[in-house]
PDBML (XML) file of the C-alpha atoms, coordinates in Angstrom:
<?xml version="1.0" encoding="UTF-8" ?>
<PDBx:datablock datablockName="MODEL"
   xmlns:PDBx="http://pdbml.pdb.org/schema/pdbx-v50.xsd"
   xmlns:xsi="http://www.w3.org/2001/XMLSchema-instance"
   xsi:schemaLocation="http://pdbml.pdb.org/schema/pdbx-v50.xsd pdbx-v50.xsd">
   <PDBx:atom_siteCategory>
      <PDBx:atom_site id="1">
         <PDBx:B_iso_or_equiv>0.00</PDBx:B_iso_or_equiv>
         <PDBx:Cartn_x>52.008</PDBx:Cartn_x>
         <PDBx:Cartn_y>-24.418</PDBx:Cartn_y>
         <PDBx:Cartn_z>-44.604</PDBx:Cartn_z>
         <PDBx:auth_asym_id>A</PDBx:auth_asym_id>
         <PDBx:auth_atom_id>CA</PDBx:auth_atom_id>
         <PDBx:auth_comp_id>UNK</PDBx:auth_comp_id>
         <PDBx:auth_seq_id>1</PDBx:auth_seq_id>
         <PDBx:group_PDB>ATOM</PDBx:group_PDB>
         <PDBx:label_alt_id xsi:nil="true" />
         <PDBx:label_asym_id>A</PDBx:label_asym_id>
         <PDBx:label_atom_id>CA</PDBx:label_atom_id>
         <PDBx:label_comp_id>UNK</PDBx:label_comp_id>
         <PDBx:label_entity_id>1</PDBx:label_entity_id>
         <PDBx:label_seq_id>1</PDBx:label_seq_id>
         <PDBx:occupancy>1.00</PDBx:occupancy>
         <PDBx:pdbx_PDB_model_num>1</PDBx:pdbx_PDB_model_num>
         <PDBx:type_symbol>C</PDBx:type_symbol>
      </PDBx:atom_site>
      <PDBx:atom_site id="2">
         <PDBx:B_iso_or_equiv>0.00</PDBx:B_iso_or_equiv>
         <PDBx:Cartn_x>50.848</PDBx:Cartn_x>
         <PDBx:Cartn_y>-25.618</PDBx:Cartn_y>
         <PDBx:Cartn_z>-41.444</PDBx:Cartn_z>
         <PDBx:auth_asym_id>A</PDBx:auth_asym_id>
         <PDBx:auth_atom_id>CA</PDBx:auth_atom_id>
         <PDBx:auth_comp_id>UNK</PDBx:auth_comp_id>
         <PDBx:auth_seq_id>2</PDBx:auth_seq_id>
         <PDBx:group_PDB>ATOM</PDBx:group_PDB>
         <PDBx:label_alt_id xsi:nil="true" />
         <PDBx:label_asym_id>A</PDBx:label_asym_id>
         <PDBx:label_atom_id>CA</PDBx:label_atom_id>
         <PDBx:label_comp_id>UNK</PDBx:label_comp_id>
         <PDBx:label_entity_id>1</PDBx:label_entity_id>
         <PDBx:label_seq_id>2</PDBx:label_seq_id>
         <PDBx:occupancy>1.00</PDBx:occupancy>
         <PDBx:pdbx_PDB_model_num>1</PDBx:pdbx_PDB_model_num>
         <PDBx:type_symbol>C</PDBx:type_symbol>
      </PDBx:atom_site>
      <PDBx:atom_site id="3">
         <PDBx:B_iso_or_equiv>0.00</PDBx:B_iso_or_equiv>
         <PDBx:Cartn_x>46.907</PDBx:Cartn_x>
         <PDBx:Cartn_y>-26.201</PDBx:Cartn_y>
         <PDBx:Cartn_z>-41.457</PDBx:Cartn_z>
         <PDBx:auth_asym_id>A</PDBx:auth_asym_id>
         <PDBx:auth_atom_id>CA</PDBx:auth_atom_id>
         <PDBx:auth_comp_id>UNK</PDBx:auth_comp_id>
         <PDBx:auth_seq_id>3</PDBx:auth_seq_id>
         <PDBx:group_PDB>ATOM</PDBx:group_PDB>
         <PDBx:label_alt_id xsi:nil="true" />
         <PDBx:label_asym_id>A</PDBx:label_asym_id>
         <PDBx:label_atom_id>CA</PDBx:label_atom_id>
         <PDBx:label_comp_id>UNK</PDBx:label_comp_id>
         <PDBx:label_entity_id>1</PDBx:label_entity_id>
         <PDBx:label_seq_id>3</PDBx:label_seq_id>
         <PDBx:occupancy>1.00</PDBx:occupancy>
         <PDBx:pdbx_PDB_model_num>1</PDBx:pdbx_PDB_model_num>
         <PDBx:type_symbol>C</PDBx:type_symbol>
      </PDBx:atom_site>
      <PDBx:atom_site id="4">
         <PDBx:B_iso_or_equiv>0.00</PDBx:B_iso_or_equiv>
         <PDBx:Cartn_x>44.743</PDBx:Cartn_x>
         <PDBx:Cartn_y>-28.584</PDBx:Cartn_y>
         <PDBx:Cartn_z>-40.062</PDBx:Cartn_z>
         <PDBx:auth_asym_id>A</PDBx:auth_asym_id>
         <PDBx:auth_atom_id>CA</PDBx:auth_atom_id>
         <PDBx:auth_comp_id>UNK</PDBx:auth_comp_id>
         <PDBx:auth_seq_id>4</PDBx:auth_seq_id>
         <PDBx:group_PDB>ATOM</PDBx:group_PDB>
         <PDBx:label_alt_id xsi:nil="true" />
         <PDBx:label_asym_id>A</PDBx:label_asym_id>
         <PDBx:label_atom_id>CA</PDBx:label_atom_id>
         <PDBx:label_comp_id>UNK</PDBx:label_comp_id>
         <PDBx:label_entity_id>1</PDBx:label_entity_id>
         <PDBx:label_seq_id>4</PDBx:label_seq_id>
         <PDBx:occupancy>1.00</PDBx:occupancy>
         <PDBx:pdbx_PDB_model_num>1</PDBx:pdbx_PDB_model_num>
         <PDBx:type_symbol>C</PDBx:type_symbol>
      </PDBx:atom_site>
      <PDBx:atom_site id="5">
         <PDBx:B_iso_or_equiv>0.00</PDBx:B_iso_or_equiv>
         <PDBx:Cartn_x>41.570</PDBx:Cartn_x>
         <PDBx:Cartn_y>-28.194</PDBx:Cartn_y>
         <PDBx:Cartn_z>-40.829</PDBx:Cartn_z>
         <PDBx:auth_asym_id>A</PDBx:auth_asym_id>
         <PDBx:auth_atom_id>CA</PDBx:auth_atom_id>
         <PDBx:auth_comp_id>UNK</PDBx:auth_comp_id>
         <PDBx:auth_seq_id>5</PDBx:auth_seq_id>
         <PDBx:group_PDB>ATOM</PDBx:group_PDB>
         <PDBx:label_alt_id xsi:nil="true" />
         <PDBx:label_asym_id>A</PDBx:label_asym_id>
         <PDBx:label_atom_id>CA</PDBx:label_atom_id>
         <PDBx:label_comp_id>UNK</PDBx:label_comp_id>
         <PDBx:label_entity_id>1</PDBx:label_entity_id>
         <PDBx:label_seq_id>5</PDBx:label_seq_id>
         <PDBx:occupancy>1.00</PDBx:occupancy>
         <PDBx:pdbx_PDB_model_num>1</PDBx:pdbx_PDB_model_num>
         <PDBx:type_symbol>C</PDBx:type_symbol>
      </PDBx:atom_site>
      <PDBx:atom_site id="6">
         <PDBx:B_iso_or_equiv>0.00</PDBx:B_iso_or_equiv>
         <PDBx:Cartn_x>39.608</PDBx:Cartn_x>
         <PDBx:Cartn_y>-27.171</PDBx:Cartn_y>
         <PDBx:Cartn_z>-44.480</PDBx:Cartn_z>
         <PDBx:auth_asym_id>A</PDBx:auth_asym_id>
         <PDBx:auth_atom_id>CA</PDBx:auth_atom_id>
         <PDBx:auth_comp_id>UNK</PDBx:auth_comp_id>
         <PDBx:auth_seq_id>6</PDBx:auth_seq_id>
         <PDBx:group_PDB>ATOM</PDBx:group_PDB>
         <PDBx:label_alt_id xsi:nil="true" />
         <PDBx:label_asym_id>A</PDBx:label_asym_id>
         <PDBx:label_atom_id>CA</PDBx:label_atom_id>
         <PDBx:label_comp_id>UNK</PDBx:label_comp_id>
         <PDBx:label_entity_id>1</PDBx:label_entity_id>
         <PDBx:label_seq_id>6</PDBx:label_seq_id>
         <PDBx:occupancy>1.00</PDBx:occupancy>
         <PDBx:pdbx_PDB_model_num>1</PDBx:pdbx_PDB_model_num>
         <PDBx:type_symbol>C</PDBx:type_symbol>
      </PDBx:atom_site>
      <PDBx:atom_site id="7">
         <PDBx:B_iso_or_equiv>0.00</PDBx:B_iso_or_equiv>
         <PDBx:Cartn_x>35.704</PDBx:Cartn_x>
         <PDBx:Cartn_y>-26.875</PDBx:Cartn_y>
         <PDBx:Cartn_z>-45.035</PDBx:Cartn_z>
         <PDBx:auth_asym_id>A</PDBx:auth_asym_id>
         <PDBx:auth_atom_id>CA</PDBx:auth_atom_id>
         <PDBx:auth_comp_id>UNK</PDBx:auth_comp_id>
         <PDBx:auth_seq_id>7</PDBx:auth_seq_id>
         <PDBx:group_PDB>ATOM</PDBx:group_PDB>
         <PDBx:label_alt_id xsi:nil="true" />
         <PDBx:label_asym_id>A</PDBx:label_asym_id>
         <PDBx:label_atom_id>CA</PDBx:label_atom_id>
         <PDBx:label_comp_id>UNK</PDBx:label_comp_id>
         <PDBx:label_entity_id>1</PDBx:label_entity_id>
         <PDBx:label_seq_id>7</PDBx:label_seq_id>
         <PDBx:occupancy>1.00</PDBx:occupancy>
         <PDBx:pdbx_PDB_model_num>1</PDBx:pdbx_PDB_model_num>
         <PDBx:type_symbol>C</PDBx:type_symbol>
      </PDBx:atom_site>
      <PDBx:atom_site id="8">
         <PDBx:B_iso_or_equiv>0.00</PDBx:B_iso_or_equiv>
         <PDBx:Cartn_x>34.713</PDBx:Cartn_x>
         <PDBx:Cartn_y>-25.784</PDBx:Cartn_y>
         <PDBx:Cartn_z>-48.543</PDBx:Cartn_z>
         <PDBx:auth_asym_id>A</PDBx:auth_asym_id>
         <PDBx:auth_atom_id>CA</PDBx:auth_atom_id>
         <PDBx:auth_comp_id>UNK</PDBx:auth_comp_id>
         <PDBx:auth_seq_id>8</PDBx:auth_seq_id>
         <PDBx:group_PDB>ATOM</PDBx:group_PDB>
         <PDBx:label_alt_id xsi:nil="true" />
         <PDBx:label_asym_id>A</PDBx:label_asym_id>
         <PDBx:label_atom_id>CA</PDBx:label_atom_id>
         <PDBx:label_comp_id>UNK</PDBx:label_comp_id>
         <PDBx:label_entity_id>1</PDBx:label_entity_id>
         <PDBx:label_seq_id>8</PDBx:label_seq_id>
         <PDBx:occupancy>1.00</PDBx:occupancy>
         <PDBx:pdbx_PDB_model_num>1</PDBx:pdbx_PDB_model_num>
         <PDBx:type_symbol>C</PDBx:type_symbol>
      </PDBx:atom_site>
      <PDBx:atom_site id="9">
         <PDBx:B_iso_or_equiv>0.00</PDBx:B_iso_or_equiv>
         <PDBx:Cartn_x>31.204</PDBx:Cartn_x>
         <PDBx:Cartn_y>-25.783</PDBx:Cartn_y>
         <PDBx:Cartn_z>-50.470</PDBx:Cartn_z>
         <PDBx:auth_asym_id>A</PDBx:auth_asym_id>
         <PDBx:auth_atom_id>CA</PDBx:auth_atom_id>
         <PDBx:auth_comp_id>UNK</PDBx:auth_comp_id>
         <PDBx:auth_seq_id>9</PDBx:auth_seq_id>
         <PDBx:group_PDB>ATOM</PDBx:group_PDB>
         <PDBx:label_alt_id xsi:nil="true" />
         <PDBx:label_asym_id>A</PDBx:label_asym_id>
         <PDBx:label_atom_id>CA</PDBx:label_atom_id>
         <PDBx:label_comp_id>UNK</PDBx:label_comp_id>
         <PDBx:label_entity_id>1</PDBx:label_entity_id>
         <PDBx:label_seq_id>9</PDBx:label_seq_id>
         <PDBx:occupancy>1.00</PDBx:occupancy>
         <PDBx:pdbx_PDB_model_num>1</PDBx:pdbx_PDB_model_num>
         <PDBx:type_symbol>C</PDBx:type_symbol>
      </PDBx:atom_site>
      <PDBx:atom_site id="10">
         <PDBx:B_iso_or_equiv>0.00</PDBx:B_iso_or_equiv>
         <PDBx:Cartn_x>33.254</PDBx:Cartn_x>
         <PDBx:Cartn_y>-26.875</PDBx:Cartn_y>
         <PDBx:Cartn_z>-53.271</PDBx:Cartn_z>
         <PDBx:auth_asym_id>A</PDBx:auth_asym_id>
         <PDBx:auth_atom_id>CA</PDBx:auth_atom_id>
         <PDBx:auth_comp_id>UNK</PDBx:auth_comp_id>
         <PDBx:auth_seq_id>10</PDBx:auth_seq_id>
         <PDBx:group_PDB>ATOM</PDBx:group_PDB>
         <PDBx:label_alt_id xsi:nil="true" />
         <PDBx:label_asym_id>A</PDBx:label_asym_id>
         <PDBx:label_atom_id>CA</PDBx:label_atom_id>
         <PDBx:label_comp_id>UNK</PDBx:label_comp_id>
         <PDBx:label_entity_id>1</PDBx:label_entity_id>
         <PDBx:label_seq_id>10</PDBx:label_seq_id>
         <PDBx:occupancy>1.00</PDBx:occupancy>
         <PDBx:pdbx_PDB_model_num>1</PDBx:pdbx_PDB_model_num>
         <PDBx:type_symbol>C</PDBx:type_symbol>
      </PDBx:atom_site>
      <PDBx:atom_site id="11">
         <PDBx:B_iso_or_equiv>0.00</PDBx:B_iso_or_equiv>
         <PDBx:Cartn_x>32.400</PDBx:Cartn_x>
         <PDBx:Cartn_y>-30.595</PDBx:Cartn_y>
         <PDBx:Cartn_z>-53.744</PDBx:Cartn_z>
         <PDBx:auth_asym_id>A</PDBx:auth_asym_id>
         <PDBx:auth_atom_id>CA</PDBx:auth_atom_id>
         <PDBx:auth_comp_id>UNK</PDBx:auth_comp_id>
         <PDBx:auth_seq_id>11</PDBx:auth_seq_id>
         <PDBx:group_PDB>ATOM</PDBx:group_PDB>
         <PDBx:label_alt_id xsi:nil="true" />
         <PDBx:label_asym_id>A</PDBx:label_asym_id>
         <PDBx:label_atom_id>CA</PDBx:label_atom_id>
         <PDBx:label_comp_id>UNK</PDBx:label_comp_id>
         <PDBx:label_entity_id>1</PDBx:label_entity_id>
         <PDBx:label_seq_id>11</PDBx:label_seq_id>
         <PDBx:occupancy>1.00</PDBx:occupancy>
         <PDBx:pdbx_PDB_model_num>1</PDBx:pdbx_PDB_model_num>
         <PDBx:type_symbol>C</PDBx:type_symbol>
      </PDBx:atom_site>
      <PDBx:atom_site id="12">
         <PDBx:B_iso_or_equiv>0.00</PDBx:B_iso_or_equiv>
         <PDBx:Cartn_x>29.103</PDBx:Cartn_x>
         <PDBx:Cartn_y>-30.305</PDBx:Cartn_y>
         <PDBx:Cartn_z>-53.244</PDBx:Cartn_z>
         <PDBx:auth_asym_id>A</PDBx:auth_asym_id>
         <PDBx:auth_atom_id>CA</PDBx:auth_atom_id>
         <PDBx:auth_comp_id>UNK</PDBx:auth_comp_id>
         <PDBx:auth_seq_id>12</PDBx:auth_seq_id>
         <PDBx:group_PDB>ATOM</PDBx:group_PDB>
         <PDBx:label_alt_id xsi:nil="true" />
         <PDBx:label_asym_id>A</PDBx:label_asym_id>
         <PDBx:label_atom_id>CA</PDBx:label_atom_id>
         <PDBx:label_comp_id>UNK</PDBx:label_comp_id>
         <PDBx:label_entity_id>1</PDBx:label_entity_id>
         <PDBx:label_seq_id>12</PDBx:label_seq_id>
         <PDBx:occupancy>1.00</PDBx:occupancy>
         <PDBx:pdbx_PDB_model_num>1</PDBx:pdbx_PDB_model_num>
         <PDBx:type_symbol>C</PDBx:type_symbol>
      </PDBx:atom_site>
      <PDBx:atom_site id="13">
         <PDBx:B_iso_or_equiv>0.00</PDBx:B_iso_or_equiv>
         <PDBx:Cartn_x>28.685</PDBx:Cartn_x>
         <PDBx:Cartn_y>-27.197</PDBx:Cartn_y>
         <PDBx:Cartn_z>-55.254</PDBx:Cartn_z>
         <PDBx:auth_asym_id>A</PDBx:auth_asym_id>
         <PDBx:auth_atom_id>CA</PDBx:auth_atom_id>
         <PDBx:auth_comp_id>UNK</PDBx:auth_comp_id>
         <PDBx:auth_seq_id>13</PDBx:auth_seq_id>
         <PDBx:group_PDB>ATOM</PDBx:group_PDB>
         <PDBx:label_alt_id xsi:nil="true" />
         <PDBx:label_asym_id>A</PDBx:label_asym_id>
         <PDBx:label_atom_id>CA</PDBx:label_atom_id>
         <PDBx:label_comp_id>UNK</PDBx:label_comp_id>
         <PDBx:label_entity_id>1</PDBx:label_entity_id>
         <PDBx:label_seq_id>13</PDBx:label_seq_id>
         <PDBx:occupancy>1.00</PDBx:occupancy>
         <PDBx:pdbx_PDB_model_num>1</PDBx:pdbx_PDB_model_num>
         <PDBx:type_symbol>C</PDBx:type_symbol>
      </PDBx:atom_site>
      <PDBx:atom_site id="14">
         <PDBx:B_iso_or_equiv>0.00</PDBx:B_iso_or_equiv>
         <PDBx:Cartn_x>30.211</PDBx:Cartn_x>
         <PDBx:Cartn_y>-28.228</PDBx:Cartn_y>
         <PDBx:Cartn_z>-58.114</PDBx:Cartn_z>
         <PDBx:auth_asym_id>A</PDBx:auth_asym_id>
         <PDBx:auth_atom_id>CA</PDBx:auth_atom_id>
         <PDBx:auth_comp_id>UNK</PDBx:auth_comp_id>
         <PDBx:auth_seq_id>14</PDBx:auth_seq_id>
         <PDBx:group_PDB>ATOM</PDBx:group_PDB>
         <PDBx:label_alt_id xsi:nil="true" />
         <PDBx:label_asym_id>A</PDBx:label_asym_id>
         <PDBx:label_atom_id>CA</PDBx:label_atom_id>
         <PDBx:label_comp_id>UNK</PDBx:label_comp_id>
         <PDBx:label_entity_id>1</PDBx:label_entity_id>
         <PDBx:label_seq_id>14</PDBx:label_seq_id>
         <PDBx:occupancy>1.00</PDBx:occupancy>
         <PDBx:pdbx_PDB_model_num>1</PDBx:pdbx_PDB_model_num>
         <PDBx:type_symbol>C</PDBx:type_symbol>
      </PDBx:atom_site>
      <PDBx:atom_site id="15">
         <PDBx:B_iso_or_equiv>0.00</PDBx:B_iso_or_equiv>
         <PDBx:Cartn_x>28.807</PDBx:Cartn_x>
         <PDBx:Cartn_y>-32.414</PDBx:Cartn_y>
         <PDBx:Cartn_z>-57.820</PDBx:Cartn_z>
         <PDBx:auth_asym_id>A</PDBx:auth_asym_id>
         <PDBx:auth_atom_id>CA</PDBx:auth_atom_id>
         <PDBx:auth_comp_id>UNK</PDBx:auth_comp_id>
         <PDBx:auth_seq_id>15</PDBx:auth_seq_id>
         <PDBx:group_PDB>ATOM</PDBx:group_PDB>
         <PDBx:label_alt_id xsi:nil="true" />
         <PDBx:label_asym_id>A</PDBx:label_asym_id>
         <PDBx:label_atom_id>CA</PDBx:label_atom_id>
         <PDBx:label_comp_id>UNK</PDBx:label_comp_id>
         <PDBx:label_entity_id>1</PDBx:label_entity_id>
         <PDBx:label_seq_id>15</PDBx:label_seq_id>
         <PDBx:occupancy>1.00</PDBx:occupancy>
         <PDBx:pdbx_PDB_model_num>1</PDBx:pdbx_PDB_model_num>
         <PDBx:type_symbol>C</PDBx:type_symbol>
      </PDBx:atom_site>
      <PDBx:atom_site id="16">
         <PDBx:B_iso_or_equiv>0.00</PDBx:B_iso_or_equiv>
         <PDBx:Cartn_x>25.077</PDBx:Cartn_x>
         <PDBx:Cartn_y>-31.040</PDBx:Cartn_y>
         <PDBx:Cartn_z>-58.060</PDBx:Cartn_z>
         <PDBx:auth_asym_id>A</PDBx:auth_asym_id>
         <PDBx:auth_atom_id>CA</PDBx:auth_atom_id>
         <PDBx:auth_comp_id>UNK</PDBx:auth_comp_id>
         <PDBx:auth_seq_id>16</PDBx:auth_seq_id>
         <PDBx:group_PDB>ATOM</PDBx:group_PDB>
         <PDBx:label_alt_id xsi:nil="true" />
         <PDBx:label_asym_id>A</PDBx:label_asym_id>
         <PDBx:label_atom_id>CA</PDBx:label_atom_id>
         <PDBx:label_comp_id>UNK</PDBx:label_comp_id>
         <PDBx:label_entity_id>1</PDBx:label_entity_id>
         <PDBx:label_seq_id>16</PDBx:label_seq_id>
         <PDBx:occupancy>1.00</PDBx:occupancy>
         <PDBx:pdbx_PDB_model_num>1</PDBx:pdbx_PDB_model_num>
         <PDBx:type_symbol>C</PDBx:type_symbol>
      </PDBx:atom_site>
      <PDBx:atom_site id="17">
         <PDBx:B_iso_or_equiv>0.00</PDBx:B_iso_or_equiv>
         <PDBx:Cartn_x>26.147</PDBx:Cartn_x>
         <PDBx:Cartn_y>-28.754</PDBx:Cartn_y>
         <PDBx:Cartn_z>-61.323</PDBx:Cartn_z>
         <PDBx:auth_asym_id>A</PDBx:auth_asym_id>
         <PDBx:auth_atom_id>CA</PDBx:auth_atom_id>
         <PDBx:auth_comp_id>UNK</PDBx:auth_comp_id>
         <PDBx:auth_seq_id>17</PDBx:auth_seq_id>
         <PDBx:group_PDB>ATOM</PDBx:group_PDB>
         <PDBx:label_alt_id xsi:nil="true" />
         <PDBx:label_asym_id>A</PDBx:label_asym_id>
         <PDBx:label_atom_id>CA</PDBx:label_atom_id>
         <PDBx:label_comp_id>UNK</PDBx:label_comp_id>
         <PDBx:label_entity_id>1</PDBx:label_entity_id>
         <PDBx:label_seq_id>17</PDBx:label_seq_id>
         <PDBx:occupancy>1.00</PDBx:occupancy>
         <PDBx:pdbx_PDB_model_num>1</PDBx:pdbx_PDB_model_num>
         <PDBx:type_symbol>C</PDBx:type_symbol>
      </PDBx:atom_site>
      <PDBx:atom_site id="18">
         <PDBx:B_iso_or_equiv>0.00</PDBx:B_iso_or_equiv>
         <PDBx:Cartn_x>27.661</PDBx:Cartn_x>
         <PDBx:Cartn_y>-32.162</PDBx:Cartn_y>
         <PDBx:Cartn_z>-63.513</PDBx:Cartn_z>
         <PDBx:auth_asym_id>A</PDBx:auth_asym_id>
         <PDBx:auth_atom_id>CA</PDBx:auth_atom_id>
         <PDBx:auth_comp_id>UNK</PDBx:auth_comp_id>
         <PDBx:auth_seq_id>18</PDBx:auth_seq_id>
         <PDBx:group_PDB>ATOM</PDBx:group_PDB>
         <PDBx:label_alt_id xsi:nil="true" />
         <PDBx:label_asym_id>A</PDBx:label_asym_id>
         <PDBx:label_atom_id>CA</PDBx:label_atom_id>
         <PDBx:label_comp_id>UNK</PDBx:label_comp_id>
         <PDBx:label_entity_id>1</PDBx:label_entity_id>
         <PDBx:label_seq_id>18</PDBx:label_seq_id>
         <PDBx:occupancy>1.00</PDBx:occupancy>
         <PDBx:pdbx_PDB_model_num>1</PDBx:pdbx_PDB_model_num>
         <PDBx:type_symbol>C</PDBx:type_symbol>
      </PDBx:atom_site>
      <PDBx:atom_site id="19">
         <PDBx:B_iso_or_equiv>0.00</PDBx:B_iso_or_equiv>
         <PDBx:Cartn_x>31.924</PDBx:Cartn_x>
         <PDBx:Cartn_y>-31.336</PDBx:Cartn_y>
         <PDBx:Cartn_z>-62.281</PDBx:Cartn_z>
         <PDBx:auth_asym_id>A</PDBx:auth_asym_id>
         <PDBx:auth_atom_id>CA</PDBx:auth_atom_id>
         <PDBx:auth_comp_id>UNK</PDBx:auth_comp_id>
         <PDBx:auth_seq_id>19</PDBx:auth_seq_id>
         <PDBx:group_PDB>ATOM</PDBx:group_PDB>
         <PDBx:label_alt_id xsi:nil="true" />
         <PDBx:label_asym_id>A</PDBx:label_asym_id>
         <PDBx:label_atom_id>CA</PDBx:label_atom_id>
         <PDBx:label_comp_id>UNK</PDBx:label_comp_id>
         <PDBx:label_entity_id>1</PDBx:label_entity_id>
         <PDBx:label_seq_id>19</PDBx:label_seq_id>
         <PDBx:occupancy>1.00</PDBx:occupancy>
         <PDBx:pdbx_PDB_model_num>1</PDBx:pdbx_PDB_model_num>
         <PDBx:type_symbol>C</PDBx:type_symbol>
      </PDBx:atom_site>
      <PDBx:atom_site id="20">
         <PDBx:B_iso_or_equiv>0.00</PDBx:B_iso_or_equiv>
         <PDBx:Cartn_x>33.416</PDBx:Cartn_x>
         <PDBx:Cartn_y>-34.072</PDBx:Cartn_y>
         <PDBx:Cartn_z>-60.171</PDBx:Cartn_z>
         <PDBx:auth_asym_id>A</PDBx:auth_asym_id>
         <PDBx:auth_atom_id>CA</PDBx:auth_atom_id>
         <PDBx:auth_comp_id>UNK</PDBx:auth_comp_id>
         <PDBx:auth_seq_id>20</PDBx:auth_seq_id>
         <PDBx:group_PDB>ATOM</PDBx:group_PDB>
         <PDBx:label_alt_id xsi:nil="true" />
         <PDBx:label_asym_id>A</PDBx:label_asym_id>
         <PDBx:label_atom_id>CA</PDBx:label_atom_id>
         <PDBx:label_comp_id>UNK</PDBx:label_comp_id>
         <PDBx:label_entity_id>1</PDBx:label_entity_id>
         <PDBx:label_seq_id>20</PDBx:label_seq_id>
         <PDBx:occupancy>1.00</PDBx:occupancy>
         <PDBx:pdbx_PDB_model_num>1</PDBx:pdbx_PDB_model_num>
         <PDBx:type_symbol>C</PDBx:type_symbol>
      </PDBx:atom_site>
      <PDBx:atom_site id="21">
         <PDBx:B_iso_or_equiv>0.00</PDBx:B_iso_or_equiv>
         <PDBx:Cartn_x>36.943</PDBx:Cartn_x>
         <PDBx:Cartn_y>-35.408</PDBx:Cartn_y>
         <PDBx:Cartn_z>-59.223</PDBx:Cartn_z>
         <PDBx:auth_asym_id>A</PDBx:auth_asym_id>
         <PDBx:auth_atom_id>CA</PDBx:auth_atom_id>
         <PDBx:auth_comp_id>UNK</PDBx:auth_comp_id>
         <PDBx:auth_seq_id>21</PDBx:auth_seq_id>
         <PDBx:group_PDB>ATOM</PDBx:group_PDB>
         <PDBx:label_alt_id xsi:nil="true" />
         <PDBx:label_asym_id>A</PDBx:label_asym_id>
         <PDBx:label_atom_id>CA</PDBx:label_atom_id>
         <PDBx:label_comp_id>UNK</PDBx:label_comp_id>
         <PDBx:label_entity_id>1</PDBx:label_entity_id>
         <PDBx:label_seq_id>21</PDBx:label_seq_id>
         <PDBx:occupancy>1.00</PDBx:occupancy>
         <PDBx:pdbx_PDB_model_num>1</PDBx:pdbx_PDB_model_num>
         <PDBx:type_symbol>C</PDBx:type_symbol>
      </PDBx:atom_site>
      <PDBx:atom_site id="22">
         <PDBx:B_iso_or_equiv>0.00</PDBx:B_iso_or_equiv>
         <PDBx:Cartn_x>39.022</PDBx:Cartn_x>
         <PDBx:Cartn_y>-37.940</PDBx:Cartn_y>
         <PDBx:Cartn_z>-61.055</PDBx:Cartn_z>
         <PDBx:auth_asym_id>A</PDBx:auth_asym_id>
         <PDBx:auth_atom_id>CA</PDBx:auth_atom_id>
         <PDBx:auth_comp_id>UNK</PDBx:auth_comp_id>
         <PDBx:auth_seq_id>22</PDBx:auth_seq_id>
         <PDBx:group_PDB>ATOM</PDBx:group_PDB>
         <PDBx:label_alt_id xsi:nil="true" />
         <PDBx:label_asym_id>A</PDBx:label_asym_id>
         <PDBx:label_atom_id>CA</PDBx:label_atom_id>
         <PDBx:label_comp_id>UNK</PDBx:label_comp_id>
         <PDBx:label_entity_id>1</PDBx:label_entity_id>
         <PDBx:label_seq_id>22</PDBx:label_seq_id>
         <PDBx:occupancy>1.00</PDBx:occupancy>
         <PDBx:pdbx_PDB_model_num>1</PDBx:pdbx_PDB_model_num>
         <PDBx:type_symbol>C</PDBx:type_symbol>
      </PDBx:atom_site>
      <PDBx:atom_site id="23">
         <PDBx:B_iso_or_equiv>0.00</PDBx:B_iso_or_equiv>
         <PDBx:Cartn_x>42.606</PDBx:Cartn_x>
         <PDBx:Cartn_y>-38.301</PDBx:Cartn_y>
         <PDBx:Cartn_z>-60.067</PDBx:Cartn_z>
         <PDBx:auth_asym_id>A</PDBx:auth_asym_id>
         <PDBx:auth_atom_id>CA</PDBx:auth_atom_id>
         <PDBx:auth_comp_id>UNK</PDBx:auth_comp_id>
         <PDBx:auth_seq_id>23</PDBx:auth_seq_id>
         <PDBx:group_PDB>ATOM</PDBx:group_PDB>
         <PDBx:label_alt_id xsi:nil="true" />
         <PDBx:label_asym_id>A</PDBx:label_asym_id>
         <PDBx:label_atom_id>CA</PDBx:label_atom_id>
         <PDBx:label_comp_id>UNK</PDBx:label_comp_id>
         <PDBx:label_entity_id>1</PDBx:label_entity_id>
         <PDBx:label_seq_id>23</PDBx:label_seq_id>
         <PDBx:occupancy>1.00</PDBx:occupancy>
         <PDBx:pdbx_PDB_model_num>1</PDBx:pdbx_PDB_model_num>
         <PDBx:type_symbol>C</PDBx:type_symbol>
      </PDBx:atom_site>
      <PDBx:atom_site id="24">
         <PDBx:B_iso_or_equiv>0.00</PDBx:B_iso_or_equiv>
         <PDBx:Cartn_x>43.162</PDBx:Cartn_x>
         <PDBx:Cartn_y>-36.661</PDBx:Cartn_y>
         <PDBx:Cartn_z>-63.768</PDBx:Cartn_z>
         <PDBx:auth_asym_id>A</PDBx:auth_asym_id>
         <PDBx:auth_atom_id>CA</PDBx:auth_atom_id>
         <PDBx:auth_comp_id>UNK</PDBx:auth_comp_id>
         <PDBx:auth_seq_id>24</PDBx:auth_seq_id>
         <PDBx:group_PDB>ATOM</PDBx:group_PDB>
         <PDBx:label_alt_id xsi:nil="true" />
         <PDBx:label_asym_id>A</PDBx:label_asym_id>
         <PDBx:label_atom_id>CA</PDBx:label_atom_id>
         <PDBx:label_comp_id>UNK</PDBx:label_comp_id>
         <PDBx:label_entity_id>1</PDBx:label_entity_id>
         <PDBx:label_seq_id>24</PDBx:label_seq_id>
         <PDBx:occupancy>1.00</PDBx:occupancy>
         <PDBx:pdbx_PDB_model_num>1</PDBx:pdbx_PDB_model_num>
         <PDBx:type_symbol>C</PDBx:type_symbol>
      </PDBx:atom_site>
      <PDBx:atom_site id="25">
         <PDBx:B_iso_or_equiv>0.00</PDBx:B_iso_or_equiv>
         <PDBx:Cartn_x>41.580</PDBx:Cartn_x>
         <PDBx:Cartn_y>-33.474</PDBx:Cartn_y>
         <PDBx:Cartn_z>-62.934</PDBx:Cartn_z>
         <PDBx:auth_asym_id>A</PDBx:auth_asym_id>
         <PDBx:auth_atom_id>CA</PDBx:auth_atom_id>
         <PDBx:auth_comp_id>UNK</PDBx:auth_comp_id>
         <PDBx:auth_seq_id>25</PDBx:auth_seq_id>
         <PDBx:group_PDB>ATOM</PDBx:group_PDB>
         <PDBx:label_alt_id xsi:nil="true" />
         <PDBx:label_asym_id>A</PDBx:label_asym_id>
         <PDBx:label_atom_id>CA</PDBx:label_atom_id>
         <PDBx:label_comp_id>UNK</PDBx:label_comp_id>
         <PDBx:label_entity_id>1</PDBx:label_entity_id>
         <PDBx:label_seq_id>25</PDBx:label_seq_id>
         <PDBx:occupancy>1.00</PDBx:occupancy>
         <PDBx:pdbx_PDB_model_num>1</PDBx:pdbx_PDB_model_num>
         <PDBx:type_symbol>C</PDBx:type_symbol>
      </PDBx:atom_site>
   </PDBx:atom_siteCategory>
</PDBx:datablock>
C-alpha cells in the first residue's frame, strides 16, 4: 500500500521477553 519505511519496538520487545521469529510463526 505504498510504504517505504517501518520502525517498530517489536523485535526487540518481544526477543528480551522469550518470543522470536521462525518462518512458521
Amino acid at each position: 500500500n505504498g510504504c517505504d519505511l517501518f520502525d517498530c519496538v517489536a523485535p526487540t520487545r518481544i526477543g528480551r521477553n522469550g518470543s522470536m521469529y521462525t518462518k512458521q510463526g
